[in-house]
N, C-alpha and C. Protein backbone atom coordinates (compact mmCIF):
# COMPACT_ATOMS: atom_id res chain seq x y z
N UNK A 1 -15.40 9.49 -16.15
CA UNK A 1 -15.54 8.83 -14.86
C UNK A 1 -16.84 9.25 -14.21
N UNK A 2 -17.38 7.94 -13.85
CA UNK A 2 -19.11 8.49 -13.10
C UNK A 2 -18.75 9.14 -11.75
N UNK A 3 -19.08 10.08 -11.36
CA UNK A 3 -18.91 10.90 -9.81
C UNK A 3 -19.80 9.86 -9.01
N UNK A 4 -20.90 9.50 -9.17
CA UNK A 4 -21.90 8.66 -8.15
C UNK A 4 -21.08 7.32 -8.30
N UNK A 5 -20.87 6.94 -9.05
CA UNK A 5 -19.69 5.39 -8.91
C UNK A 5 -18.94 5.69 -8.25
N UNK A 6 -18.39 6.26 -8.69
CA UNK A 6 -17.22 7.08 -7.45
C UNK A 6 -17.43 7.28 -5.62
N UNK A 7 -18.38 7.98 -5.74
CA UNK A 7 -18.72 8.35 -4.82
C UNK A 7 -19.71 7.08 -3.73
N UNK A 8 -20.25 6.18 -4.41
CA UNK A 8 -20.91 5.20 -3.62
C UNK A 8 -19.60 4.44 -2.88
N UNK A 9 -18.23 4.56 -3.08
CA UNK A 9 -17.14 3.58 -2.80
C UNK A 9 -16.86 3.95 -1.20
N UNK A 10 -16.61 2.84 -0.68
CA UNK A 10 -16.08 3.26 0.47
C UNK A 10 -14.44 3.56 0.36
N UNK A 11 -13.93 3.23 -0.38
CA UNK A 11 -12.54 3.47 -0.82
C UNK A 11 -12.07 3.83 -1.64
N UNK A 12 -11.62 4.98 -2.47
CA UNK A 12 -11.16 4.90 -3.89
C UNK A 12 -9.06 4.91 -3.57
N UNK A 13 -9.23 3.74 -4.56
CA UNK A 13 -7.60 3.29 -4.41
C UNK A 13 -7.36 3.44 -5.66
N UNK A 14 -5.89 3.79 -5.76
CA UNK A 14 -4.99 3.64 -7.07
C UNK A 14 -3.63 4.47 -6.47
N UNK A 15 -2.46 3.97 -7.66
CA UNK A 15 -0.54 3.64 -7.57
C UNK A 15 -0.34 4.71 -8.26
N UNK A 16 1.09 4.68 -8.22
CA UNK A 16 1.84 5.39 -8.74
C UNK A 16 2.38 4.75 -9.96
N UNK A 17 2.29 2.93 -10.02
CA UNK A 17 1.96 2.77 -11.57
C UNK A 17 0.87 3.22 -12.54
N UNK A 18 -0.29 3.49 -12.28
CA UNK A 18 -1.42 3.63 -13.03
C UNK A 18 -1.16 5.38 -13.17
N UNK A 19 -0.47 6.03 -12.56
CA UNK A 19 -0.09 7.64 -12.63
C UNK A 19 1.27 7.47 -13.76
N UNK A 20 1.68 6.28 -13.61
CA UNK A 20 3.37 6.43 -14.16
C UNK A 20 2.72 5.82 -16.04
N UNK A 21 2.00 5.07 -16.16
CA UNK A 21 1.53 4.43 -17.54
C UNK A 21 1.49 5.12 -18.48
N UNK A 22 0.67 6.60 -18.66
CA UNK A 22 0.41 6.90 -19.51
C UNK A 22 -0.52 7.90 -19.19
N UNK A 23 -0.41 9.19 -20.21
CA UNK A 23 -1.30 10.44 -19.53
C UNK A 23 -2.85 10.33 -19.25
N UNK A 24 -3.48 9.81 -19.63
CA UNK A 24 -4.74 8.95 -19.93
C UNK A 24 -5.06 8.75 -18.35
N UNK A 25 -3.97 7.63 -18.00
CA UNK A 25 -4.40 6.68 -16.92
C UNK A 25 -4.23 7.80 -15.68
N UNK A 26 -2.87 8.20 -15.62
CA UNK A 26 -2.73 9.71 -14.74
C UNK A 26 -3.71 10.56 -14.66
N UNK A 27 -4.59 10.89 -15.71
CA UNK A 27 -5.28 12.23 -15.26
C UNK A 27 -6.39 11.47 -14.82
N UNK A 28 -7.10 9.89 -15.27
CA UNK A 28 -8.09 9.23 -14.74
C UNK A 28 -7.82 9.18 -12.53
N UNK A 29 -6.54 8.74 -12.73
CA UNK A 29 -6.48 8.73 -11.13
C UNK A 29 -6.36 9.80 -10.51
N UNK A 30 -5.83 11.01 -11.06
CA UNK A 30 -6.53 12.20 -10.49
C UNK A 30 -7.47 12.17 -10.37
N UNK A 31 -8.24 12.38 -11.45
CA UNK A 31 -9.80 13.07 -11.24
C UNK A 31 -10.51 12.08 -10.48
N UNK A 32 -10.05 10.82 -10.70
CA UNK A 32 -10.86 9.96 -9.13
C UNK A 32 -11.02 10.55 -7.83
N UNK A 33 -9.27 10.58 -7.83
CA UNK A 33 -9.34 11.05 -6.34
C UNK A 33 -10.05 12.23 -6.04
N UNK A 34 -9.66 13.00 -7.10
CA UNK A 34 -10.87 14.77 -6.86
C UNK A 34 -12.09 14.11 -6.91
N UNK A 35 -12.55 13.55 -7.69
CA UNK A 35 -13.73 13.21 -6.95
C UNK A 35 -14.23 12.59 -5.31
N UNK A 36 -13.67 11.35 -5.48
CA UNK A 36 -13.55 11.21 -3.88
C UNK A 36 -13.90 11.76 -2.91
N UNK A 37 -12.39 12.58 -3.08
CA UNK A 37 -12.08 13.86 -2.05
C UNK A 37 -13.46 14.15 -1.49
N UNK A 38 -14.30 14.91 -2.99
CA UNK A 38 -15.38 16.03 -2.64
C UNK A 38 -16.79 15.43 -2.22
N UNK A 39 -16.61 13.82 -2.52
CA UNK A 39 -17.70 13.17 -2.20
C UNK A 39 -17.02 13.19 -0.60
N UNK A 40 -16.54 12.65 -0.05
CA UNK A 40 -16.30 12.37 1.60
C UNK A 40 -15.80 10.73 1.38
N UNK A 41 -15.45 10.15 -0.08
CA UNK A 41 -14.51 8.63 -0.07
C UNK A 41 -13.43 8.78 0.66
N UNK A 42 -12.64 7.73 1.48
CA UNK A 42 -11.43 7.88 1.89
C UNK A 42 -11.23 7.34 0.52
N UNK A 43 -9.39 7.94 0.91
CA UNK A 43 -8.65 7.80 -0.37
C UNK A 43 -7.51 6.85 0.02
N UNK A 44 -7.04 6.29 -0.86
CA UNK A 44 -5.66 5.43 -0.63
C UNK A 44 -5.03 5.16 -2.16
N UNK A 45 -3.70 5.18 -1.29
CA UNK A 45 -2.89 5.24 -2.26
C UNK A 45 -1.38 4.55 -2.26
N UNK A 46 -1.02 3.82 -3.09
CA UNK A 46 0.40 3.32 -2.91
C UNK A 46 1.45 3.36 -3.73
N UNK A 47 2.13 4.26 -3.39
CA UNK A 47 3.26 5.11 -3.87
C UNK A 47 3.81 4.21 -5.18
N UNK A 48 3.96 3.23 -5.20
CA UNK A 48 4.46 1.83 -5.93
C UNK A 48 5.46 2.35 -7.25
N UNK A 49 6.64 3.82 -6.24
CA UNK A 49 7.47 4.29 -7.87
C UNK A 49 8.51 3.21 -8.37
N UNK A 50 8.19 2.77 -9.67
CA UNK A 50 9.04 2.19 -10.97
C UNK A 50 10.00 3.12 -11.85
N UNK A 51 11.11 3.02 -11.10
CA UNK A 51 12.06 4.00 -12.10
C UNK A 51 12.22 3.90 -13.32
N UNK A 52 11.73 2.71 -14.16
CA UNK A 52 11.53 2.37 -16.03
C UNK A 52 10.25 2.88 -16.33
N UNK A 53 9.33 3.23 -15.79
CA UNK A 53 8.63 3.80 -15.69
C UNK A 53 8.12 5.41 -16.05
N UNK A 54 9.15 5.49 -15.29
CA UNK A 54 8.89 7.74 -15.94
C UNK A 54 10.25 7.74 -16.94
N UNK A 55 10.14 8.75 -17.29
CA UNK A 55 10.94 9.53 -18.47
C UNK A 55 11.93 10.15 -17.51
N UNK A 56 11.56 10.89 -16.69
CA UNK A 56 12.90 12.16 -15.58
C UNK A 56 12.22 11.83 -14.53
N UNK A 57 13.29 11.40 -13.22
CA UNK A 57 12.91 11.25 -12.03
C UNK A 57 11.74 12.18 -11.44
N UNK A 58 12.31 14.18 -11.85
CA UNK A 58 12.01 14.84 -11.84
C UNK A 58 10.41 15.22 -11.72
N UNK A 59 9.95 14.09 -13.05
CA UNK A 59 8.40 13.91 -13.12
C UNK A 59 7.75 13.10 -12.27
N UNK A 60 8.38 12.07 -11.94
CA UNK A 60 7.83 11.13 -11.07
C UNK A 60 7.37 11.77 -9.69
N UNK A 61 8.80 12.88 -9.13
CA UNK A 61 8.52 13.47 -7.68
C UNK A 61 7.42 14.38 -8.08
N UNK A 62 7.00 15.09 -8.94
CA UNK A 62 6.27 15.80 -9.12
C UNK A 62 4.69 15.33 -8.92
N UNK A 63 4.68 14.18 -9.90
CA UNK A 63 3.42 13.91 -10.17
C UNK A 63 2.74 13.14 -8.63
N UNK A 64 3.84 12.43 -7.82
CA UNK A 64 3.37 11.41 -7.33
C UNK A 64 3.32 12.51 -5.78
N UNK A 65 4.00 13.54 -5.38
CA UNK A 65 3.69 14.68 -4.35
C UNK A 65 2.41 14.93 -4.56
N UNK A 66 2.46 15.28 -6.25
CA UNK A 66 1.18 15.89 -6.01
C UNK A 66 -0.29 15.07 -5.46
N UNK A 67 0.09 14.08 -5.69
CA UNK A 67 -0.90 12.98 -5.58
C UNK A 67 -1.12 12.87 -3.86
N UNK A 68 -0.11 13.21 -3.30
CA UNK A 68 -0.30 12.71 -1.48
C UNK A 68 -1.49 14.19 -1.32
N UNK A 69 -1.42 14.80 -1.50
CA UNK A 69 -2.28 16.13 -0.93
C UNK A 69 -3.91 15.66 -1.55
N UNK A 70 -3.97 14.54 -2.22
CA UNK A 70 -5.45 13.80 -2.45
C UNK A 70 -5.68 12.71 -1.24
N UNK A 71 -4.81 12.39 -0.60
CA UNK A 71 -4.97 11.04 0.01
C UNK A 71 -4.88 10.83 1.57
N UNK A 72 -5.71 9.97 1.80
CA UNK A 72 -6.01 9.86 3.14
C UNK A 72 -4.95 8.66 4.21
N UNK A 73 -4.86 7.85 3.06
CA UNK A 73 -4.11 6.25 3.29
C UNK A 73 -3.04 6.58 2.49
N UNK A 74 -1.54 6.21 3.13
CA UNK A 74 -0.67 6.14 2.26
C UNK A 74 0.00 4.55 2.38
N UNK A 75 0.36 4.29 1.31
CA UNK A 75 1.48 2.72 1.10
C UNK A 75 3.01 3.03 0.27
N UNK A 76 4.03 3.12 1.45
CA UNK A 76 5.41 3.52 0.80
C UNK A 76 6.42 2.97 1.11
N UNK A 77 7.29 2.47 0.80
CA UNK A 77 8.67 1.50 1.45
C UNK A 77 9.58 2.97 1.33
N UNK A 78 10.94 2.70 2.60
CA UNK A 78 11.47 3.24 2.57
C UNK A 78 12.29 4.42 1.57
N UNK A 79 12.82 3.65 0.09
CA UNK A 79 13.34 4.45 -1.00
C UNK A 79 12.46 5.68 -1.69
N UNK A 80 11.17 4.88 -1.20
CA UNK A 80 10.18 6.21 -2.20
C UNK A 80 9.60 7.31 -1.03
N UNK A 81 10.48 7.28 0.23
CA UNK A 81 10.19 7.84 1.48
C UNK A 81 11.08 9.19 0.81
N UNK A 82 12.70 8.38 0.97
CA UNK A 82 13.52 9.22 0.68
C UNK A 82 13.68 10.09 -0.67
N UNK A 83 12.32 9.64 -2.01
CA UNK A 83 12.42 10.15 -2.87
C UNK A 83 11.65 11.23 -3.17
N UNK A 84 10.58 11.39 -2.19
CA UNK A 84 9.67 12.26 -2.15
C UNK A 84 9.59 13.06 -1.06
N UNK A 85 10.95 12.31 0.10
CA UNK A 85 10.30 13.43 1.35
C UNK A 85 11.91 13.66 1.77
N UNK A 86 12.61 13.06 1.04
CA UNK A 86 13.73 13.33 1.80
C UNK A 86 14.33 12.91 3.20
N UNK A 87 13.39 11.50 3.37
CA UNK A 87 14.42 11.29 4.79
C UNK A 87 13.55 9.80 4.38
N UNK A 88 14.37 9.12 5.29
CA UNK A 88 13.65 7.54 5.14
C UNK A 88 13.56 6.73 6.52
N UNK A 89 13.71 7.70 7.61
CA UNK A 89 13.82 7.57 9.14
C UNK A 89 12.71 7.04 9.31
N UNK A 90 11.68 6.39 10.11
CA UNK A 90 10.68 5.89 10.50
C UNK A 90 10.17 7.24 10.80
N UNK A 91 10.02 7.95 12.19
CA UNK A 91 9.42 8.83 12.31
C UNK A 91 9.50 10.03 11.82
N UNK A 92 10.84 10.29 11.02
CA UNK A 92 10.88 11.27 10.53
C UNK A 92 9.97 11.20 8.87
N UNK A 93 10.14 10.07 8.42
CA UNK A 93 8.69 9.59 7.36
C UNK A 93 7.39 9.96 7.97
N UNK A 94 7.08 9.62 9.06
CA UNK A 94 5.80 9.81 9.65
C UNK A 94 5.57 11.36 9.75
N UNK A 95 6.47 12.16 10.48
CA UNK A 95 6.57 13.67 10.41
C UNK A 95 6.04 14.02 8.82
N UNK A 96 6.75 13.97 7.97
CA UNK A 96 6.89 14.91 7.34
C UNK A 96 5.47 14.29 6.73
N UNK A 97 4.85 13.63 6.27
CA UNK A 97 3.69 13.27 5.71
C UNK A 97 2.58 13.69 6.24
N UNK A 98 2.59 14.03 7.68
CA UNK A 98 1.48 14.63 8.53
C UNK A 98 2.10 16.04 8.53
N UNK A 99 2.97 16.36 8.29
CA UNK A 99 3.28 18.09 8.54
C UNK A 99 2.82 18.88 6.92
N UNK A 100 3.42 18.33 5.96
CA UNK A 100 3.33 18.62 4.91
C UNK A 100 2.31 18.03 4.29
N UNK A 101 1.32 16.90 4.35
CA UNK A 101 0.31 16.25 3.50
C UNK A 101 -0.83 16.50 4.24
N UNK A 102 -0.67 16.69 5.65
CA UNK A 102 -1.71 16.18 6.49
C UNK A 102 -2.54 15.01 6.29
N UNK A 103 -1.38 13.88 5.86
CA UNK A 103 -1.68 12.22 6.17
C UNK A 103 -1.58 11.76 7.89
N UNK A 104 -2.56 11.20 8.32
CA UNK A 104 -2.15 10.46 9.46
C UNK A 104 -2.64 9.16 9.57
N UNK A 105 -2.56 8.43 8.36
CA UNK A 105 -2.77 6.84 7.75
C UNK A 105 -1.75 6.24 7.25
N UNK A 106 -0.70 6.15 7.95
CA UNK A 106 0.77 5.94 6.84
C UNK A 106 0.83 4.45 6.88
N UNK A 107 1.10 3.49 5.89
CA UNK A 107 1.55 2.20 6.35
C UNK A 107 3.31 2.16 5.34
N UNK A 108 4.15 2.06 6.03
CA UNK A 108 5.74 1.84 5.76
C UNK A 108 5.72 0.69 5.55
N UNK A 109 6.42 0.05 4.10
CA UNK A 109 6.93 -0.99 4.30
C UNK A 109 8.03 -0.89 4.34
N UNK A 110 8.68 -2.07 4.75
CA UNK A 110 10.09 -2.30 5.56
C UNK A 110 11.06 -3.62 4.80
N UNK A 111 9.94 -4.13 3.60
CA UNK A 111 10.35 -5.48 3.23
C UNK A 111 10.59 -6.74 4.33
N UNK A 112 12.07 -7.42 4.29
CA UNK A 112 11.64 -8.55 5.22
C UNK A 112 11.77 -8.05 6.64
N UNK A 113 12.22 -6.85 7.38
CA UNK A 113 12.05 -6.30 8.55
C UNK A 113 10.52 -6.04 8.49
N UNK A 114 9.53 -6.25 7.62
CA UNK A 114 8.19 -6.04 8.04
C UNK A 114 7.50 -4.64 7.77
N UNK A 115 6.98 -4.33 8.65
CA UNK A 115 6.25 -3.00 8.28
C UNK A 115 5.82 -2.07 9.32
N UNK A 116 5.95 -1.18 9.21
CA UNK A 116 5.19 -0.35 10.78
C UNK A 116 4.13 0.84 9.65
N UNK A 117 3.11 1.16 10.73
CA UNK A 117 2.22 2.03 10.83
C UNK A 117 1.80 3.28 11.52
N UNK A 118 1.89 4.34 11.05
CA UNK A 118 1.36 5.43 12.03
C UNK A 118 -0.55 5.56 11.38
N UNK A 119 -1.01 5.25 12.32
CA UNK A 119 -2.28 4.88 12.41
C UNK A 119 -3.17 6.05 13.29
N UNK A 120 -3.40 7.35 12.65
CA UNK A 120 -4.17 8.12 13.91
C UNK A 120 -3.60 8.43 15.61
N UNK A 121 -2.61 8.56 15.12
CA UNK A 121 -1.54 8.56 16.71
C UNK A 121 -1.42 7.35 17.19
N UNK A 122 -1.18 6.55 16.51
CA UNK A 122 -0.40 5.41 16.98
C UNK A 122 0.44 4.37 16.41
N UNK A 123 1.13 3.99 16.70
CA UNK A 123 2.36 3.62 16.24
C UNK A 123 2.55 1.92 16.15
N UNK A 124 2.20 1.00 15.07
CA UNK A 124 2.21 0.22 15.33
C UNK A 124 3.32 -1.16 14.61
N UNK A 125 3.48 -2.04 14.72
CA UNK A 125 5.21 -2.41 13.99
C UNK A 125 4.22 -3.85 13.80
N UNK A 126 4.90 -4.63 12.23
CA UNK A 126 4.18 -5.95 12.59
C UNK A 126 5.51 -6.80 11.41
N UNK A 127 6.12 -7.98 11.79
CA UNK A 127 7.84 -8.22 11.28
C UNK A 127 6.75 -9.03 10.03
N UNK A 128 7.81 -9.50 9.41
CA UNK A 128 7.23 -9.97 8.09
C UNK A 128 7.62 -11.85 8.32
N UNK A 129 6.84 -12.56 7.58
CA UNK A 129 6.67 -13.79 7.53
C UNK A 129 7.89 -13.97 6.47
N UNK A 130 8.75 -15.36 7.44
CA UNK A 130 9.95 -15.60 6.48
C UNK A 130 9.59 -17.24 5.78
N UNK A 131 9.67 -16.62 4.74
CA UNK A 131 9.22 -17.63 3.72
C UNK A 131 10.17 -17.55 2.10
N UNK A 132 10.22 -18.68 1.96
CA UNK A 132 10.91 -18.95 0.40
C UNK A 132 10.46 -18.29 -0.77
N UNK A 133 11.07 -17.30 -1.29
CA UNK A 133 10.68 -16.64 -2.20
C UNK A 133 11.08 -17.25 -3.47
N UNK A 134 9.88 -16.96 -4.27
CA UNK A 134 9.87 -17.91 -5.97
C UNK A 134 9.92 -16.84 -6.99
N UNK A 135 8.94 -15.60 -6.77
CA UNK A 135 8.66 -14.77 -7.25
C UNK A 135 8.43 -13.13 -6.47
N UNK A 136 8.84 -12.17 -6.43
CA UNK A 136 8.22 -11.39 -5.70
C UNK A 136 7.23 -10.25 -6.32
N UNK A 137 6.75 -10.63 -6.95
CA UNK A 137 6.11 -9.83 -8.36
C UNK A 137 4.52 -9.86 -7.95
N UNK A 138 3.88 -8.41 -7.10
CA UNK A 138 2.49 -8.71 -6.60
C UNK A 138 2.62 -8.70 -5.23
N UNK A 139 3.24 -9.05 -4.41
CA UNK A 139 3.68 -8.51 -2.78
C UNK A 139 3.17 -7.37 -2.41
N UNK A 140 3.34 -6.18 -3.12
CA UNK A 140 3.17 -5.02 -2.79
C UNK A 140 1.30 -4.86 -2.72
N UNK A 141 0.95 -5.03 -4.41
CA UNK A 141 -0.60 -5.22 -4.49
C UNK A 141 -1.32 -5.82 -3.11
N UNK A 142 -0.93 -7.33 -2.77
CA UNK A 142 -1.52 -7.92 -2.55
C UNK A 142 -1.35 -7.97 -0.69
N UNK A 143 -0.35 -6.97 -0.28
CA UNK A 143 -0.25 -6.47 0.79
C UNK A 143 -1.35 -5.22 1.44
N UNK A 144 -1.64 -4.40 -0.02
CA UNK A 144 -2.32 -3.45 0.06
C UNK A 144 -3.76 -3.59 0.06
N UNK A 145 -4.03 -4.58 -1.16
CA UNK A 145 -5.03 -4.84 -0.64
C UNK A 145 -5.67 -5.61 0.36
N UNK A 146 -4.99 -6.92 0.79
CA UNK A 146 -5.67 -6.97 2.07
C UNK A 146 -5.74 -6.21 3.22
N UNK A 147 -4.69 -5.33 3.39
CA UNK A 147 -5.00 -4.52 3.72
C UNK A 147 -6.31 -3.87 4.09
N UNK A 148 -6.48 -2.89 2.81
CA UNK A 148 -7.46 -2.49 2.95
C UNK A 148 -9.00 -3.00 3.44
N UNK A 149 -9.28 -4.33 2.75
CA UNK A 149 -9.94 -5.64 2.86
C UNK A 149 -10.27 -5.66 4.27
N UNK A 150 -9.27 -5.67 4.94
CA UNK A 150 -9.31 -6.28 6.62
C UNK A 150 -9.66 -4.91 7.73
N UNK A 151 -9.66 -3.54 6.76
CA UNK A 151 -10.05 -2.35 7.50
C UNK A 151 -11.43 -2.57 7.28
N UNK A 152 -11.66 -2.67 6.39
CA UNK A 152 -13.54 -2.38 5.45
C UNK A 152 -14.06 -3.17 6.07
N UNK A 153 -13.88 -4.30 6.00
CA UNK A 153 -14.47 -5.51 6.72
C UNK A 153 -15.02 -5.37 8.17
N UNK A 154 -14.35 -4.86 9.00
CA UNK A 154 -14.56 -4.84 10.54
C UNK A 154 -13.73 -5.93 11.15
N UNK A 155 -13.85 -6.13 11.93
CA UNK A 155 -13.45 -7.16 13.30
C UNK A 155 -12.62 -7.39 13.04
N UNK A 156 -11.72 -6.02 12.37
CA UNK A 156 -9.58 -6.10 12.54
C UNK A 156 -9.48 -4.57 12.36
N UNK A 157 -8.50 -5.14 13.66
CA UNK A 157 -7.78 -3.49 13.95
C UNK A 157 -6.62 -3.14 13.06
N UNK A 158 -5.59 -2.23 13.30
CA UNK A 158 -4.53 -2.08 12.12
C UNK A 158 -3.78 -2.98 12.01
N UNK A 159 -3.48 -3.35 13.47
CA UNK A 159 -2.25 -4.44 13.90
C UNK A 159 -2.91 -6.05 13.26
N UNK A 160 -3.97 -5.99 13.16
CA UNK A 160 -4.47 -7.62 12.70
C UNK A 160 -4.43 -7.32 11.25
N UNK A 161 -5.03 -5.97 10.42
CA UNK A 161 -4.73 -5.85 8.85
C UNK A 161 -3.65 -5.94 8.49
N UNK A 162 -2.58 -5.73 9.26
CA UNK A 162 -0.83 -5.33 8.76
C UNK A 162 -0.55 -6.91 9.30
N UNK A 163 -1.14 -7.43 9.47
CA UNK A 163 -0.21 -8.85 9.60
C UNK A 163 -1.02 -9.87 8.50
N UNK A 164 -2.04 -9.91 8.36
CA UNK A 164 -3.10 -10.31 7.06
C UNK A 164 -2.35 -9.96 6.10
N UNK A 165 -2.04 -8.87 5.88
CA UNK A 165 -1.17 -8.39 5.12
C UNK A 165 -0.32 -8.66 4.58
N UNK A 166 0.59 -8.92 5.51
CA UNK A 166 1.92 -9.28 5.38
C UNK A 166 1.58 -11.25 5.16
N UNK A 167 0.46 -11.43 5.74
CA UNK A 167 0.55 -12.89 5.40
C UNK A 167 0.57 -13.02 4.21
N UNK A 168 -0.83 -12.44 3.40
CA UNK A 168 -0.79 -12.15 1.68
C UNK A 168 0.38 -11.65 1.27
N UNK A 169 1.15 -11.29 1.59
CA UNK A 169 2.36 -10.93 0.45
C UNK A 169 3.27 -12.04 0.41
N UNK A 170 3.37 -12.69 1.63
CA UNK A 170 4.61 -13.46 1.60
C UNK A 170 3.67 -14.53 1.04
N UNK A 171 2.39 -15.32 1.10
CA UNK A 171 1.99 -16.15 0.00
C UNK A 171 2.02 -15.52 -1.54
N UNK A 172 1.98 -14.32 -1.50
CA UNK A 172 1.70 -14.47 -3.43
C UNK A 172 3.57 -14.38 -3.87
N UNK A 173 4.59 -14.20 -2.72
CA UNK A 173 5.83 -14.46 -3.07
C UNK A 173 6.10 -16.28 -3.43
N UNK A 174 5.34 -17.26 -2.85
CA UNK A 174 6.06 -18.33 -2.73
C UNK A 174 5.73 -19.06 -3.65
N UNK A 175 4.96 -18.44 -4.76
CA UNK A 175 5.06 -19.19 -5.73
C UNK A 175 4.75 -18.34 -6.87
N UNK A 176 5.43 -18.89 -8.67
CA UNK A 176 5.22 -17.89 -9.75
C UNK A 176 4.11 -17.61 -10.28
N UNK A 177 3.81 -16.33 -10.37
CA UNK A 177 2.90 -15.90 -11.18
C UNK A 177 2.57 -14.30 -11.55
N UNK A 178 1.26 -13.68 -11.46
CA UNK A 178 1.95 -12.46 -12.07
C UNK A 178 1.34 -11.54 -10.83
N UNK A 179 1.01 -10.15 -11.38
CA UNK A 179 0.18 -9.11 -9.85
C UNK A 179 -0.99 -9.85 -9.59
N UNK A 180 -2.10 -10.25 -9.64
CA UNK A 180 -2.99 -10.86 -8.93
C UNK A 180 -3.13 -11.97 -8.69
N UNK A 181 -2.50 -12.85 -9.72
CA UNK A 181 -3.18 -14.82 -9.95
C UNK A 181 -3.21 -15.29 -8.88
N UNK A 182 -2.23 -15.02 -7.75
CA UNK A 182 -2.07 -15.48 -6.62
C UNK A 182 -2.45 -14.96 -5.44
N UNK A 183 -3.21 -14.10 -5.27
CA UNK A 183 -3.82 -13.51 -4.29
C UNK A 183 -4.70 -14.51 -3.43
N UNK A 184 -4.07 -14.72 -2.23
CA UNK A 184 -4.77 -15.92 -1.65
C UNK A 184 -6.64 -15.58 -1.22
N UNK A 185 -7.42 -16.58 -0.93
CA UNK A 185 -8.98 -16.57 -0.46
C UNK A 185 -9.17 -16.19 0.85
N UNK A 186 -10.12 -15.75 1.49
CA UNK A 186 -9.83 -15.78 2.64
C UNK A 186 -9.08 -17.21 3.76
N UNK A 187 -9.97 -18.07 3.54
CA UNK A 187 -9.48 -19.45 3.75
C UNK A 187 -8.27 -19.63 3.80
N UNK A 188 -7.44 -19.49 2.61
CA UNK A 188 -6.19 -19.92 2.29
C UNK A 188 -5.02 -19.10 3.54
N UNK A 189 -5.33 -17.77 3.40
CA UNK A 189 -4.90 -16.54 4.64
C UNK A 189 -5.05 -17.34 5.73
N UNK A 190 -6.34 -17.92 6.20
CA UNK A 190 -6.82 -18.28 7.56
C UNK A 190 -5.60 -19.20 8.03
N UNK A 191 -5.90 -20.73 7.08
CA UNK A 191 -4.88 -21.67 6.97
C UNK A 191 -3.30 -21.21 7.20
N UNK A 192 -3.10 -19.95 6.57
CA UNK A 192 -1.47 -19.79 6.64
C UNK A 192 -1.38 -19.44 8.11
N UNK A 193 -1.87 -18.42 8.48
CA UNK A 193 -1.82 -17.39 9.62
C UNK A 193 -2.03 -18.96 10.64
N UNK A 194 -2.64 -19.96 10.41
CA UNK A 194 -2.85 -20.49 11.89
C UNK A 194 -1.83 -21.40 11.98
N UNK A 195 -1.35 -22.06 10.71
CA UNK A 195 0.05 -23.16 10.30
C UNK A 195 1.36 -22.36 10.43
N UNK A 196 1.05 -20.88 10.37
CA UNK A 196 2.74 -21.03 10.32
C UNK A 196 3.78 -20.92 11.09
N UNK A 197 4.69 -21.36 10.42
CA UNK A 197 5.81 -21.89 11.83
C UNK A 197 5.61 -23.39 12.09
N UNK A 198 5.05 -23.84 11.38
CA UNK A 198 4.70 -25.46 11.63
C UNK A 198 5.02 -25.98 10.01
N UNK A 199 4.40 -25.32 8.70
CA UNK A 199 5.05 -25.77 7.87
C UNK A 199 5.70 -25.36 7.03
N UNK A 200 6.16 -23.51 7.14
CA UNK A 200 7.25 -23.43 6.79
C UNK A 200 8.91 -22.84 7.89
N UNK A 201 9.77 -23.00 6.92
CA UNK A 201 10.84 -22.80 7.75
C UNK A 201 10.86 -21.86 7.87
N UNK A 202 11.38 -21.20 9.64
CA UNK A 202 11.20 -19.56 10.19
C UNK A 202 12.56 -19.26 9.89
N UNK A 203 13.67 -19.55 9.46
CA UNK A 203 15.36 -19.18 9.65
C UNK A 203 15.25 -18.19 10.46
């Protein structure tokens, strides 16, 4: 891995699938993040644990703890709250990640209750877009990365990335395909975010 590639990034991202694949890919996303780290990259990261995935749960909590004490940004839904921290409370998630990681970038997902954020001391909630699901395969990706996308960018705060966000996930749900094919354009985002509620059904 080049350290100056590395290090020119304004972001170095990678999962807890690319840790869960294969020892190869695991020690590559370590040593990213150590690099990172020592360059001054923020780091991000999304928990994304697949229980077919590891061999012993055992390894999974191991490998993927160890991984928060690299990271600046975290991405976790409730179950992998309770699998790594032992509680799946909203703020008590937020606690223990800033007490024990010294994360204070958390984004929670919540699935169709949406998502909240502890954002640098602040606390922010954004509900999720109800839409017909075809596929949900890529939601997570494609949440994260716009995400990120809409921080880097400028002229969006957390509360406008976490709803971008959430717009991209619930489009790459509404129709089949695989983790990226469907990752909408900016355009396509624009279009949803300003139509919706007009052409799809809110139940």
């Amino acid at each position: 891995m080049d350290p100056d590639y590395v290090g020119s990034a304004r972001v170095f991202h990678t999962t807890g699938i690319t840790m869960a694949i294969s020892d190869t890919a695991r020690s590559a996303a370590f040593r990213g993040l150590e690099i990172a780290r020592g360059k001054g990259v923020t780091t991000s990261f999304d928990v994304n644990y697949r229980r077919k995935l590891w061999v012993r749960v055992e390894d999974a909590i191991n490998v993927l703890s160890k991984a928060l004490n690299f990271v600046d940004i975290v991405f976790l839904d409730e179950d992998e709250a309770s699998l790594l921290l032992g509680v799946s409370a909203i703020d008590d998630v937020f606690r223990e990640l800033r007490s024990r990681f010294g994360i204070d970038r958390i984004v929670l997902k919540l699935g169709v209750k949406g998502s909240v954020a502890y954002w640098e001391g602040k606390i922010v909630k954004v509900n999720a877009f109800r839409v017909p699901v075809r596929d949900p395969i890529g939601a997570g990706d494609a949440y994260a990365g716009v995400f990120l996308a809409s921080i880097l960018r400028g002229g969006h705060d957390v509360e406008s990335a976490m709803r971008r966000a959430s717009a991209a996930a619930a489009m790459v749900v509404m129709v089949r395909g695989g983790d990226e094919e469907n990752l909408p354009r900016e355009d396509d985002l624009r279009r949803f975010l300003e139509g919706y509620g007009r052409q799809v059904d809110l139940r």
